[in-house]
C-alpha atoms as a PDB file:
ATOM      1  CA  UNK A   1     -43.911 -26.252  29.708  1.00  0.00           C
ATOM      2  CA  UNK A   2     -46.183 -23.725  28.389  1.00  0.00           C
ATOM      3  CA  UNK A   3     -45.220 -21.295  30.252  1.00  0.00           C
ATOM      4  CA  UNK A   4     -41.441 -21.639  29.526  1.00  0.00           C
ATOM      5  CA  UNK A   5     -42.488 -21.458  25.405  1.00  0.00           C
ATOM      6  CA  UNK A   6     -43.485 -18.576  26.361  1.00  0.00           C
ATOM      7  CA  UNK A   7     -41.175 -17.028  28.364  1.00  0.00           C
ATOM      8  CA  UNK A   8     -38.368 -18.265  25.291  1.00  0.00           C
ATOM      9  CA  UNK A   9     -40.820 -16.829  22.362  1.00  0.00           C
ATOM     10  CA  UNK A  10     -41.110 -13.546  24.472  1.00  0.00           C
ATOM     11  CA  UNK A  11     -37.145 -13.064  24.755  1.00  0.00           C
ATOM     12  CA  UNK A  12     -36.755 -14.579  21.002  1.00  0.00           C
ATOM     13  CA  UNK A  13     -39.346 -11.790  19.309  1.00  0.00           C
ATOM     14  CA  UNK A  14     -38.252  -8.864  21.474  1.00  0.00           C
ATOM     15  CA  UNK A  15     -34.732  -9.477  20.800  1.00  0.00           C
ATOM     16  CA  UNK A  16     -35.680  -9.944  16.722  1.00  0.00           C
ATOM     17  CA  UNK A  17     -38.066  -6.772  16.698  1.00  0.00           C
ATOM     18  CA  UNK A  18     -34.951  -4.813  18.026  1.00  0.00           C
ATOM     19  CA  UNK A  19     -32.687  -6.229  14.311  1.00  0.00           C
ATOM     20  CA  UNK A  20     -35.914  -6.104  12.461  1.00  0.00           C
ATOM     21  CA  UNK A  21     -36.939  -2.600  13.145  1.00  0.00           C
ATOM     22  CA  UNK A  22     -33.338  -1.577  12.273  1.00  0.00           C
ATOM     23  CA  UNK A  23     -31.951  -3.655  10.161  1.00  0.00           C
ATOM     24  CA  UNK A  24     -35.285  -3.489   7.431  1.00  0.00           C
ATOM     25  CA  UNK A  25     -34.842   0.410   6.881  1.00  0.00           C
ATOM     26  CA  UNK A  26     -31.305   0.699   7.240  1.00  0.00           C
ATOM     27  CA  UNK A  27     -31.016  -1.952   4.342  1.00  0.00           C
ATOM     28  CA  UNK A  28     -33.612  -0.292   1.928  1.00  0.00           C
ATOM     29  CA  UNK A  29     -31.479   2.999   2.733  1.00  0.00           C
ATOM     30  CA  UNK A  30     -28.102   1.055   1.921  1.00  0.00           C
ATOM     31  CA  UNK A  31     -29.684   0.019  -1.425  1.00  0.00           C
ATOM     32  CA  UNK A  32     -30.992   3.405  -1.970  1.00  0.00           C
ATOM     33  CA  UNK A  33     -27.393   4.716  -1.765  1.00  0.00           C
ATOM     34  CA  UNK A  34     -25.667   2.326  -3.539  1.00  0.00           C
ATOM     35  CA  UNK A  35     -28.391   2.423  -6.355  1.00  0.00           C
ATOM     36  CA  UNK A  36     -27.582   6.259  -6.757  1.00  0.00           C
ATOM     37  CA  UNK A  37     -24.117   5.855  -6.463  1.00  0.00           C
ATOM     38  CA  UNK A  38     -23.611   8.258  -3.550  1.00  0.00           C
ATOM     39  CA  UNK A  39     -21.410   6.267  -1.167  1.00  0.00           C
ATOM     40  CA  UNK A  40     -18.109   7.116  -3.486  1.00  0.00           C
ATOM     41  CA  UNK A  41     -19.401  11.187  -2.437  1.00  0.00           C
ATOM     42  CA  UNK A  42     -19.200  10.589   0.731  1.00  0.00           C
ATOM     43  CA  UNK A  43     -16.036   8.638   0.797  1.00  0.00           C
ATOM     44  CA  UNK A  44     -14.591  11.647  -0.589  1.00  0.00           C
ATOM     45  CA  UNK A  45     -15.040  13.488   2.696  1.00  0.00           C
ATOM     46  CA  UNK A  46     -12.919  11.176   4.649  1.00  0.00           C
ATOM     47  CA  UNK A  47      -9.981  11.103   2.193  1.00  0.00           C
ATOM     48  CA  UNK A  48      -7.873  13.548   4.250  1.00  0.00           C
ATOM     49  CA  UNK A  49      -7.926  10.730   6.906  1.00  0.00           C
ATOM     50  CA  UNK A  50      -6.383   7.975   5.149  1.00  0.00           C
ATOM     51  CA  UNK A  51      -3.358  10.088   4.680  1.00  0.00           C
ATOM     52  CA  UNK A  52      -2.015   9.800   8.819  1.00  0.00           C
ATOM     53  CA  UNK A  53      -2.809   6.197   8.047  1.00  0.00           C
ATOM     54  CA  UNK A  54      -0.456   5.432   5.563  1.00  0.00           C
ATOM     55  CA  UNK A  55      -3.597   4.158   3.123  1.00  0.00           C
ATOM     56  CA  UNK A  56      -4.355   5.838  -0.272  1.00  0.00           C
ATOM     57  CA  UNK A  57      -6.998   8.693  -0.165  1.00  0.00           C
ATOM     58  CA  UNK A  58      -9.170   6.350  -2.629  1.00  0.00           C
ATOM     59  CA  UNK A  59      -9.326   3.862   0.524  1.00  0.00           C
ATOM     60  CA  UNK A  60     -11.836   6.161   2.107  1.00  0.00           C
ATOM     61  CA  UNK A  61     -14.458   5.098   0.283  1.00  0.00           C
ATOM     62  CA  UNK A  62     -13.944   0.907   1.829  1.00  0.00           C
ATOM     63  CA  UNK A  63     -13.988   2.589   5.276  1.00  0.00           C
ATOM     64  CA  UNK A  64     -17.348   4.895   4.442  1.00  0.00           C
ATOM     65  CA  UNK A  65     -19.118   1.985   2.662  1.00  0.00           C
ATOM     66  CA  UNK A  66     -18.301  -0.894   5.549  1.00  0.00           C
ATOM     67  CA  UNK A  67     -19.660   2.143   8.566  1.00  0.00           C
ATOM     68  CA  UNK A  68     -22.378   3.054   6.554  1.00  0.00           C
ATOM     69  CA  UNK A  69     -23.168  -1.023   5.076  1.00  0.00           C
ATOM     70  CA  UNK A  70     -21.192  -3.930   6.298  1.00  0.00           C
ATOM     71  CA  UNK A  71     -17.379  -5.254   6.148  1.00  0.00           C
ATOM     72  CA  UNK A  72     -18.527  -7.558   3.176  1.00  0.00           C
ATOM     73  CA  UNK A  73     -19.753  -4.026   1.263  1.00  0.00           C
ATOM     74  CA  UNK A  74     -16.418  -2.483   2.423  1.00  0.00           C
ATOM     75  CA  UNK A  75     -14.803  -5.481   1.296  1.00  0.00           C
ATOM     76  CA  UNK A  76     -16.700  -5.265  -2.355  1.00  0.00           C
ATOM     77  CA  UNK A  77     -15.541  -2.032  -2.537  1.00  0.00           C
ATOM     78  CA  UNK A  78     -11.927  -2.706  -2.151  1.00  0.00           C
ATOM     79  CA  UNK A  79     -12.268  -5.091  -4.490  1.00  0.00           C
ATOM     80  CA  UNK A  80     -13.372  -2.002  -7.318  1.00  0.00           C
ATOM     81  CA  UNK A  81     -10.437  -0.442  -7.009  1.00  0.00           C
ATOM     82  CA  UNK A  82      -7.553  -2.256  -5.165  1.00  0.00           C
ATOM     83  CA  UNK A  83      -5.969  -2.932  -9.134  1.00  0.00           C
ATOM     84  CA  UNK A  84      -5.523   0.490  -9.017  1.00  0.00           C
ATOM     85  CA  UNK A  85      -4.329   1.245  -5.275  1.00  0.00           C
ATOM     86  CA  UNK A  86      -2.380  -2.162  -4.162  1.00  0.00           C
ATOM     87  CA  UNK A  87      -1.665  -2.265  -1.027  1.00  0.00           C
ATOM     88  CA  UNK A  88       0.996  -4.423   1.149  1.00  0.00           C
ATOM     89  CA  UNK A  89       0.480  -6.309   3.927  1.00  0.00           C
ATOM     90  CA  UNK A  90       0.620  -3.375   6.589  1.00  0.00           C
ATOM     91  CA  UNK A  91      -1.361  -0.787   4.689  1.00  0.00           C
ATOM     92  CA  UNK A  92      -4.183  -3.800   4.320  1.00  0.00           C
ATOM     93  CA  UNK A  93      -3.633  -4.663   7.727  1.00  0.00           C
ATOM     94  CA  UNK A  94      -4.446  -1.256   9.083  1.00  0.00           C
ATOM     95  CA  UNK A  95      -7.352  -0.794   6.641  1.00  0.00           C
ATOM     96  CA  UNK A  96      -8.979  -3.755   8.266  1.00  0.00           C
ATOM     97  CA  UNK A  97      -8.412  -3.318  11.658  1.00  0.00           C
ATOM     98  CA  UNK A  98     -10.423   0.499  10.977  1.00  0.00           C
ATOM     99  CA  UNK A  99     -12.784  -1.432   9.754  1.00  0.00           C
ATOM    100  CA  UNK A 100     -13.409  -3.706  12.308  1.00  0.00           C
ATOM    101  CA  UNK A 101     -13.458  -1.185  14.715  1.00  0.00           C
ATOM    102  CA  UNK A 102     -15.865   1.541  12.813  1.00  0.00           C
ATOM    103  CA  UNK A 103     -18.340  -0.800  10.591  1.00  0.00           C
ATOM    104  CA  UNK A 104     -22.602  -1.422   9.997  1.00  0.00           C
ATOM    105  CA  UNK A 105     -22.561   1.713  12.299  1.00  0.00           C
ATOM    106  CA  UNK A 106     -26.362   2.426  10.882  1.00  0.00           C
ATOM    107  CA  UNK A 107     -27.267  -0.782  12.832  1.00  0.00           C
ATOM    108  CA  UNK A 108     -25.220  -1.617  15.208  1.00  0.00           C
ATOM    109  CA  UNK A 109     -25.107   1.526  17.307  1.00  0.00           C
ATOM    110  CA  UNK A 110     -28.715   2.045  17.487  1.00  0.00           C
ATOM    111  CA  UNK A 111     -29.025  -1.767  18.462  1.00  0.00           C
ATOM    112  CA  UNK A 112     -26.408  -0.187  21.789  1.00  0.00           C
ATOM    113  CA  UNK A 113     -29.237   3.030  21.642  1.00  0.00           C
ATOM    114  CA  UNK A 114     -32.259   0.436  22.005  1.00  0.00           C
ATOM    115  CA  UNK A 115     -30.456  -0.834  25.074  1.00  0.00           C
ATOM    116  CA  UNK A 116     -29.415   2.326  26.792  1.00  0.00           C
ATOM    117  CA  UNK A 117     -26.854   4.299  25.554  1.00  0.00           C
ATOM    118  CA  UNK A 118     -25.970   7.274  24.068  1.00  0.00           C
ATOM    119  CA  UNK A 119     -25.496   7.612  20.829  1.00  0.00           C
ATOM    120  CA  UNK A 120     -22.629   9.677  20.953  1.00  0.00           C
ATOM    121  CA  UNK A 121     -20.012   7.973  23.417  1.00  0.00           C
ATOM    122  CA  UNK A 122     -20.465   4.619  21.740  1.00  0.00           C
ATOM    123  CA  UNK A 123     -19.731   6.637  18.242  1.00  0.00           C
ATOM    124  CA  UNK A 124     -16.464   8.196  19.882  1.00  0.00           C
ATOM    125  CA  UNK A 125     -15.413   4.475  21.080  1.00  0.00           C
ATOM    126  CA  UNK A 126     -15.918   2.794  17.456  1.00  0.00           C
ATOM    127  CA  UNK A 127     -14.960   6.146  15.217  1.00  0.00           C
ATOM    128  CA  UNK A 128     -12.178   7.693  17.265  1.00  0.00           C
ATOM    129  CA  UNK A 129     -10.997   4.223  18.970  1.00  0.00           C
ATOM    130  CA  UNK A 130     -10.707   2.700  15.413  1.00  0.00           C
ATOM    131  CA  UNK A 131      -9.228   5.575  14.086  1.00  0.00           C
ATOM    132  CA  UNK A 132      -6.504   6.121  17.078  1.00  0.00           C
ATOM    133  CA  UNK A 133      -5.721   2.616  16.558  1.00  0.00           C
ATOM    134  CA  UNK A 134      -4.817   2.691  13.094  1.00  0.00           C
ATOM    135  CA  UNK A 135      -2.879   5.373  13.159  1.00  0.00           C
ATOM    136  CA  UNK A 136      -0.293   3.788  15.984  1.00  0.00           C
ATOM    137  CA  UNK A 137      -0.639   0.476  13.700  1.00  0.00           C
ATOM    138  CA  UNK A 138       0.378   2.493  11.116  1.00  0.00           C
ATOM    139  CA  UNK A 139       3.937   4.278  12.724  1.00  0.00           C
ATOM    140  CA  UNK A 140       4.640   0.789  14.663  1.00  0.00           C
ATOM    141  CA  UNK A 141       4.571  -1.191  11.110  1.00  0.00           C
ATOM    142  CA  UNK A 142       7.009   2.181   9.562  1.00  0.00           C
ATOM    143  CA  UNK A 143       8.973   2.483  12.409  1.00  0.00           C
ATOM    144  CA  UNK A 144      10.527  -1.487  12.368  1.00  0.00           C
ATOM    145  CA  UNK A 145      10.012  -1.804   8.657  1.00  0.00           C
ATOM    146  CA  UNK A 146       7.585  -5.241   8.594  1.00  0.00           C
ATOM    147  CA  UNK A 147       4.855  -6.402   6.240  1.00  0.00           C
ATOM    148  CA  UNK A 148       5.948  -4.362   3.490  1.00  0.00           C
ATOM    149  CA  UNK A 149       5.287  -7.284   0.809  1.00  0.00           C
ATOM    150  CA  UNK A 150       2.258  -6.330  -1.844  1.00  0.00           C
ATOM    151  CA  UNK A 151      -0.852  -8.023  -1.124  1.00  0.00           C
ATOM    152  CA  UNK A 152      -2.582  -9.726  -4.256  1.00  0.00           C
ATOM    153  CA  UNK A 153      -5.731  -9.578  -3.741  1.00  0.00           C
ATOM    154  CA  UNK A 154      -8.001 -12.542  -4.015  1.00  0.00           C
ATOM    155  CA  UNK A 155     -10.933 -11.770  -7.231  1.00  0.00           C
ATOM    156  CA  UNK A 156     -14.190 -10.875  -5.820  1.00  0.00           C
ATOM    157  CA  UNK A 157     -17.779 -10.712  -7.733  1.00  0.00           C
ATOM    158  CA  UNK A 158     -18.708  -7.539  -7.482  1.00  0.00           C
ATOM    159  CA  UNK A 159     -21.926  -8.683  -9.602  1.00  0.00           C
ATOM    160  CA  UNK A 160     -24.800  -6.098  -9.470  1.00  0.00           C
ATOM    161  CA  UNK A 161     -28.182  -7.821  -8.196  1.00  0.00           C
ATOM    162  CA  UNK A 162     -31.040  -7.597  -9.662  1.00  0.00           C
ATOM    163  CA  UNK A 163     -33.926  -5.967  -7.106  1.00  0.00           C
ATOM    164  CA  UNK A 164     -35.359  -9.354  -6.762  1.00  0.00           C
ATOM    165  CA  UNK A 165     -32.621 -11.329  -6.341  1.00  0.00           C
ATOM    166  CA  UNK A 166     -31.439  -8.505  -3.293  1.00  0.00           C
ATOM    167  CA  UNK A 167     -34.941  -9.035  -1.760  1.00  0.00           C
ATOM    168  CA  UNK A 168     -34.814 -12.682  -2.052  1.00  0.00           C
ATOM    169  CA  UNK A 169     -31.534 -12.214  -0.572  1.00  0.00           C
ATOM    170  CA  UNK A 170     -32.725  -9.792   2.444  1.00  0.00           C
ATOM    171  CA  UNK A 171     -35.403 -12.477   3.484  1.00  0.00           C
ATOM    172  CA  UNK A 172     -32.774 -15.046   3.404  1.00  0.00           C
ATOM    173  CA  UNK A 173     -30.371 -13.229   5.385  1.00  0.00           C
ATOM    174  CA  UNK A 174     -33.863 -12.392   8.118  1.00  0.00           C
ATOM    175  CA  UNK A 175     -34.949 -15.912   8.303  1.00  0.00           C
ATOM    176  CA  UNK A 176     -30.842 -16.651   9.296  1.00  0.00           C
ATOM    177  CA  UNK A 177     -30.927 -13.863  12.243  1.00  0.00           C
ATOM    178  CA  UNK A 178     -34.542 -15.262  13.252  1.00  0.00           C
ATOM    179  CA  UNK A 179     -33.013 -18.717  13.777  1.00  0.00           C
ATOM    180  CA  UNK A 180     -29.639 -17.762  15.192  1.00  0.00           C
ATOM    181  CA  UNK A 181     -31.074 -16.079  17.866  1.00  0.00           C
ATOM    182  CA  UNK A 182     -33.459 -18.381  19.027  1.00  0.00           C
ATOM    183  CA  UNK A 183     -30.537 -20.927  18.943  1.00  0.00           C
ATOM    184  CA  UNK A 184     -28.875 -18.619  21.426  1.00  0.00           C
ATOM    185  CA  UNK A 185     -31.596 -18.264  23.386  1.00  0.00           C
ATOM    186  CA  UNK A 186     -32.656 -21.457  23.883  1.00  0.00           C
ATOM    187  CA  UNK A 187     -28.781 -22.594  24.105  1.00  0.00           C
ATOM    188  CA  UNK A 188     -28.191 -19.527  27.195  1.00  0.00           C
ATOM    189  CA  UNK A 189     -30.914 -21.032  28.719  1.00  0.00           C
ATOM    190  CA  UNK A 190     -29.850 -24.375  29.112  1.00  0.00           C
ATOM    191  CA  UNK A 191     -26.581 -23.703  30.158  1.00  0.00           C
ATOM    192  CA  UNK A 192     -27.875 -21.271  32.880  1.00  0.00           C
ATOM    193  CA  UNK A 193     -29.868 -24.181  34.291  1.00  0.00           C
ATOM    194  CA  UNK A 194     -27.386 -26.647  34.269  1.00  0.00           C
ATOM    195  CA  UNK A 195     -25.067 -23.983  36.221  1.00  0.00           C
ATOM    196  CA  UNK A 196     -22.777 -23.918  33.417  1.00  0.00           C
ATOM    197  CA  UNK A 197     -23.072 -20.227  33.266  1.00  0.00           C
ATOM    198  CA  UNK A 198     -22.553 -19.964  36.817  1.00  0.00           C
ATOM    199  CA  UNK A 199     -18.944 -21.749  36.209  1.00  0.00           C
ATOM    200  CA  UNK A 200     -17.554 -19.598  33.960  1.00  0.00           C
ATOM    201  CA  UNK A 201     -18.689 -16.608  35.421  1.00  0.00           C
ATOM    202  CA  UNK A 202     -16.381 -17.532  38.558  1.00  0.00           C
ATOM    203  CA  UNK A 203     -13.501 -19.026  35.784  1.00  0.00           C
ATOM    204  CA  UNK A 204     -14.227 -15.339  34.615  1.00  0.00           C
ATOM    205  CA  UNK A 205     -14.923 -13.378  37.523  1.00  0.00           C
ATOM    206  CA  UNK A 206     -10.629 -12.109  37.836  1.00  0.00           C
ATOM    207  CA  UNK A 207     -10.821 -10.839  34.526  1.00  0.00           C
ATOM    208  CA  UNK A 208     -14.830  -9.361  34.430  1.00  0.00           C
ATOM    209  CA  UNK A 209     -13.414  -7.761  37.608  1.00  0.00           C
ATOM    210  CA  UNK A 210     -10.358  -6.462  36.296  1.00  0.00           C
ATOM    211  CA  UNK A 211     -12.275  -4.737  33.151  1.00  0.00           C
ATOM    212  CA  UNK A 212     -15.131  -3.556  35.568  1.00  0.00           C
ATOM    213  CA  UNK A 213     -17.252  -5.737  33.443  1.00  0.00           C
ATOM    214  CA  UNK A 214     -20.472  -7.050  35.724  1.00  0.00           C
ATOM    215  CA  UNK A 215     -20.877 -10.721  35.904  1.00  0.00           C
ATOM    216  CA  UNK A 216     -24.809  -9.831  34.831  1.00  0.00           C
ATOM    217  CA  UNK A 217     -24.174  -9.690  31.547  1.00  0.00           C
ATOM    218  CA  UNK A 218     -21.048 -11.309  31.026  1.00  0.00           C
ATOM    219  CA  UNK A 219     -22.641 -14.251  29.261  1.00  0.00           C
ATOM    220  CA  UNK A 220     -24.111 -11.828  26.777  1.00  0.00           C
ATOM    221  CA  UNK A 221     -20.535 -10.029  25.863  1.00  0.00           C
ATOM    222  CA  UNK A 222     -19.028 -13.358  25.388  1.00  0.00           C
ATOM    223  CA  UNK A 223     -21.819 -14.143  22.907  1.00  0.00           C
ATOM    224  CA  UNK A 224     -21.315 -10.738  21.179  1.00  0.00           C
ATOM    225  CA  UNK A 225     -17.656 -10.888  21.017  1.00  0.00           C
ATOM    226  CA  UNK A 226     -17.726 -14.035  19.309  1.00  0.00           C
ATOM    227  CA  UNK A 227     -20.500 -13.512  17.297  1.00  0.00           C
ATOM    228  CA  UNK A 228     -20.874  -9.783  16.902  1.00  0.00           C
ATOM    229  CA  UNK A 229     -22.036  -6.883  18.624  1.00  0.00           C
ATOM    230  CA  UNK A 230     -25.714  -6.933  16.659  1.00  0.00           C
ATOM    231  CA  UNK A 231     -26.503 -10.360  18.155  1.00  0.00           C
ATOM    232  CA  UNK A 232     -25.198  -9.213  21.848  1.00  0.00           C
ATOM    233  CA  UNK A 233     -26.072  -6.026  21.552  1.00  0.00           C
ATOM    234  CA  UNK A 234     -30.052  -7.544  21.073  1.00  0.00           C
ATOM    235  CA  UNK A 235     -29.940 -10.281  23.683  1.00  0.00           C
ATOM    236  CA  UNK A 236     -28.853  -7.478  26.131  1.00  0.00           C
ATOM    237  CA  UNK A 237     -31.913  -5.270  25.048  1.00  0.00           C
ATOM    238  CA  UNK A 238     -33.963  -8.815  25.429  1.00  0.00           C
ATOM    239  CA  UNK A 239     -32.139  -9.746  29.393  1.00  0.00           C
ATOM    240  CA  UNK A 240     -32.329  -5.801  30.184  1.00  0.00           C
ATOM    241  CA  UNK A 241     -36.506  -5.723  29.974  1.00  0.00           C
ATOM    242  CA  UNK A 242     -36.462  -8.807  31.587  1.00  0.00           C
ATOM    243  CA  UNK A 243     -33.783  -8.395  34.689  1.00  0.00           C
ATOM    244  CA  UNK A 244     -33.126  -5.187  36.440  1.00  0.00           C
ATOM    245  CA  UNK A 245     -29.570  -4.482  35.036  1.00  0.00           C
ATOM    246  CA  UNK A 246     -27.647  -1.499  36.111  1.00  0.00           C
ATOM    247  CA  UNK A 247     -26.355   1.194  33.569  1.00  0.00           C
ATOM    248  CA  UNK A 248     -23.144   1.270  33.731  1.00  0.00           C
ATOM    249  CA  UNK A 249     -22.665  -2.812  33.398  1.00  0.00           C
ATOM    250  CA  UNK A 250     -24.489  -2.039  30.258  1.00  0.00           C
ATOM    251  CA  UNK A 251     -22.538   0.539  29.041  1.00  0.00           C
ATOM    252  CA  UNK A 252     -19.155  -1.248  29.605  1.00  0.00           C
ATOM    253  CA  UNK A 253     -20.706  -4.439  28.370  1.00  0.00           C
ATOM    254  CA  UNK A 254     -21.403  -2.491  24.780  1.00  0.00           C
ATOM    255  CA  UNK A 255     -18.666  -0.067  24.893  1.00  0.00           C
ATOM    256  CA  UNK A 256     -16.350  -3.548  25.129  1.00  0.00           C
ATOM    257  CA  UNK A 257     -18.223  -4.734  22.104  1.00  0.00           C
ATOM    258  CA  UNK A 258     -18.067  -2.198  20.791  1.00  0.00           C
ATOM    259  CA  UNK A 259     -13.932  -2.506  20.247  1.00  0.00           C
ATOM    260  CA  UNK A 260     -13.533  -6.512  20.353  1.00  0.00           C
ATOM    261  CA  UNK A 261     -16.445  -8.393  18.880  1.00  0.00           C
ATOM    262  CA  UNK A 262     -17.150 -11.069  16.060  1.00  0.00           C
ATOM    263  CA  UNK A 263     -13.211 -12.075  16.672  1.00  0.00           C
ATOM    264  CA  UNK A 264     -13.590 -14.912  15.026  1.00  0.00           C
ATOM    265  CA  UNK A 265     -15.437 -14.297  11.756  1.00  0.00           C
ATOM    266  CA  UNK A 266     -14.423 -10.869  11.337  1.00  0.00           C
ATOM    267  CA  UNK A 267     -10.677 -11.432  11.826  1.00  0.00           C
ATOM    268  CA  UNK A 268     -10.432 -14.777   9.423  1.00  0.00           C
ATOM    269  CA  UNK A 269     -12.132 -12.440   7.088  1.00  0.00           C
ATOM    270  CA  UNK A 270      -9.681  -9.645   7.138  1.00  0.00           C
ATOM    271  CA  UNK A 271      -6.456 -12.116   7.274  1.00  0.00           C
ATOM    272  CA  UNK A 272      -7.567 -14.232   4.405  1.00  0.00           C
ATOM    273  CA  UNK A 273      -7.589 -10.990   2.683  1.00  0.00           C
ATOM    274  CA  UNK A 274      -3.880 -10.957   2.928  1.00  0.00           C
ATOM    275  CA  UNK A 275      -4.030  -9.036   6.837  1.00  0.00           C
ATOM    276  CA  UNK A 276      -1.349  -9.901   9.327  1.00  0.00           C
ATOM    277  CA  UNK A 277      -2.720 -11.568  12.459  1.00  0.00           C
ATOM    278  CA  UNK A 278      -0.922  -9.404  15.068  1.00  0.00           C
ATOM    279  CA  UNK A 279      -2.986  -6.382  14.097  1.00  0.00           C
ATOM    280  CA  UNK A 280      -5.999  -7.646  13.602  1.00  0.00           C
ATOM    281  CA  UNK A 281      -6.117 -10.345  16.418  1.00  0.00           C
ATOM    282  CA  UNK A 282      -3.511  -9.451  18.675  1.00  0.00           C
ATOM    283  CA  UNK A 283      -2.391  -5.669  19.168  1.00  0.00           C
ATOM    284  CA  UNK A 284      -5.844  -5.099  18.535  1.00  0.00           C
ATOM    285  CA  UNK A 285      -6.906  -7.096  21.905  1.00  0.00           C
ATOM    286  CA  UNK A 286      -3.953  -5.207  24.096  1.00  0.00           C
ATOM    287  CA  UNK A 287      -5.192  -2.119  22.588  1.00  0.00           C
ATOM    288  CA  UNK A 288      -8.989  -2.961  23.503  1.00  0.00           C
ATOM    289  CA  UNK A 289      -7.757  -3.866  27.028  1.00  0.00           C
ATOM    290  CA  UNK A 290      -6.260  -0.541  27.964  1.00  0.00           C
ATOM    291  CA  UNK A 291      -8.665   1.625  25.970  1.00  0.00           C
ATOM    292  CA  UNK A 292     -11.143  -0.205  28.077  1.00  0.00           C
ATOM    293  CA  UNK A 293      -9.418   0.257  31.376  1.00  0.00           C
ATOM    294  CA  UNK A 294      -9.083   3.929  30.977  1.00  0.00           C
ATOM    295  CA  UNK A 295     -13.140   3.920  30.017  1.00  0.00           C
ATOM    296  CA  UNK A 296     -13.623   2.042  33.264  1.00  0.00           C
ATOM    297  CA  UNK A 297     -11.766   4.561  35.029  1.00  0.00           C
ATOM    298  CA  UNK A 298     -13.642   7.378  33.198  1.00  0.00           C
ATOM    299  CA  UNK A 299     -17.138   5.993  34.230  1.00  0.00           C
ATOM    300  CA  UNK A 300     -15.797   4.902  37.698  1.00  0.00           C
ATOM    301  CA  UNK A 301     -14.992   9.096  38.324  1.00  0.00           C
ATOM    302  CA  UNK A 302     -17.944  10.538  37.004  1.00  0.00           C
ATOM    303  CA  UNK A 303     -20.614  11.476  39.194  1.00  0.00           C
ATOM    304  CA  UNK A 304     -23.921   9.052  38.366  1.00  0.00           C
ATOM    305  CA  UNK A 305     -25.791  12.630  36.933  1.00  0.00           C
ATOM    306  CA  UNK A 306     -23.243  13.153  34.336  1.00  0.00           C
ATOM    307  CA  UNK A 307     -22.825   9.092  33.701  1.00  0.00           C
ATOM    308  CA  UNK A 308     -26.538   9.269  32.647  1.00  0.00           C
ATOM    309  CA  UNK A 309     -26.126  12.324  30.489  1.00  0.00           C
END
């Protein structure tokens, strides 16, 4: 017994050091930035981009905020100045399917770093993906004519915090991670030992085959797909220092995260914003199913020298 309290308080802490030594700083910086009011400066340099999109320049600044915060900052941001750029139902559609490709990119894509890759192809997947996405959302939705109804958006506080009251809220929001992930941990364990994982790895195995997607760390992508790339992102940093895991599982493991994950929270977000379900839930998943195919047949091609480049 001891020594399995162990072994579970090992994984638990080196999979919370990995969101702790991000997440802290990345936070303080967040605050920092929103304190100074810089973000609507930078969202200024992505204006040009909204344009292929169909989305008002001023929408750049929802985009920049949710990469360089969260969706829920993104989401606060809207908020500021959707009364003066509505949208309708396609425009917010393809707003929130960019964000849910390219968001929290100041922790989330070093949590991928901490587990082996580059920073640099799992940028191009989120950034370019997202982008590429929303801009064939955007001519489909045109081209037929649908989802052109305006969107009222639901009220949301955009109340300023007081420094305490976001501190109090960061250690709140720590203690939450802390607890969710031992609940994962401890809840991955006990289905691997009652073979559970074993079943639906085989229930899996056509389709982890089909995506190139190694059985190893299936369990973890399923976890991080439903809950979000953060919390599968660490458990794979936690199973990787633990179990010899090849490279290239872990790559396609994150870079599939990296276009499909928290599909449950994330999309009932963006729809009860007023989003339409097919682009946020379903071309969304065809799209992340050949973008990943032609990755798998990228990484599949290239010899291992340049893979680890």
């Amino acid at each position: 017994m001891k020594e399995y309290i162990n072994k579970i308080l090992k994984k638990w802490w080196t999979a919370c050091s990995i969101f702790f030594k991000i997440m802290i700083p990345v936070s303080i910086l967040i605050k920092i930035l929103q304190e100074t009011n810089t973000m609507p400066l930078l969202g200024s340099l992505f204006e040009p981009l909204m344009y292929p999109l169909g989305l008002p320049g001023e929408m750049s600044l929802v985009w920049v905020t949710a990469m360089f915060s969260n969706i829920y900052g993104g989401i606060l941001a809207l908020s500021s100045i959707y009364s003066d750029n509505p949208l309708n139902v396609a425009q917010i559609t393809t707003l929130s399917t960019l964000i849910l490709f390219a968001h929290t990119f100041l922790v989330e894509i070093p949590i991928c770093q901490k587990a082996g890759t580059k920073f640099l192809p799992i940028f191009l997947i989120r950034f370019l993906g997202g982008y590429l996405f929303a801009i064939l959302l955007n001519l489909g939705y045109s081209f037929f004519g649908v989802y052109q109804t305006p969107v009222n958006l639901p009220i949301l506080t955009t109340e300023k915090l007081s420094l305490l009251e976001w501190s109090i809220g960061e250690v709140q929001k720590y203690i939450t991670i802390a607890a969710i992930v031992m609940l994962l941990i401890l809840t991955l364990d006990f289905l691997e030992r009652i073979k559970v994982i074993e079943i639906i790895n085989r229930l899996l195995y056509p389709v982890i085959k089909f995506l190139g997607i190694s059985p190893k760390v299936m369990p973890l992508t399923l976890v991080g797909m439903t809950l979000g790339l953060a919390y599968g992102g660490g458990l794979i940093v936690a199973e990787s220092k633990e179990n010899d895991i090849p490279k290239k599982d872990i790559f396609l493991s994150l870079a599939l995260l990296s276009l499909f994950h928290s599909i449950i929270e994330d999309s009932l977000l963006m729809i009860g914003l007023g989003a339409s379900w097919t682009g946020v839930f379903l071309f969304r998943f065809i799209y992340t199913i050949v973008l990943m195919l032609l990755i798998v047949k990228i990484v599949n091609k290239l010899p291992i020298k340049y893979f680890m480049k």
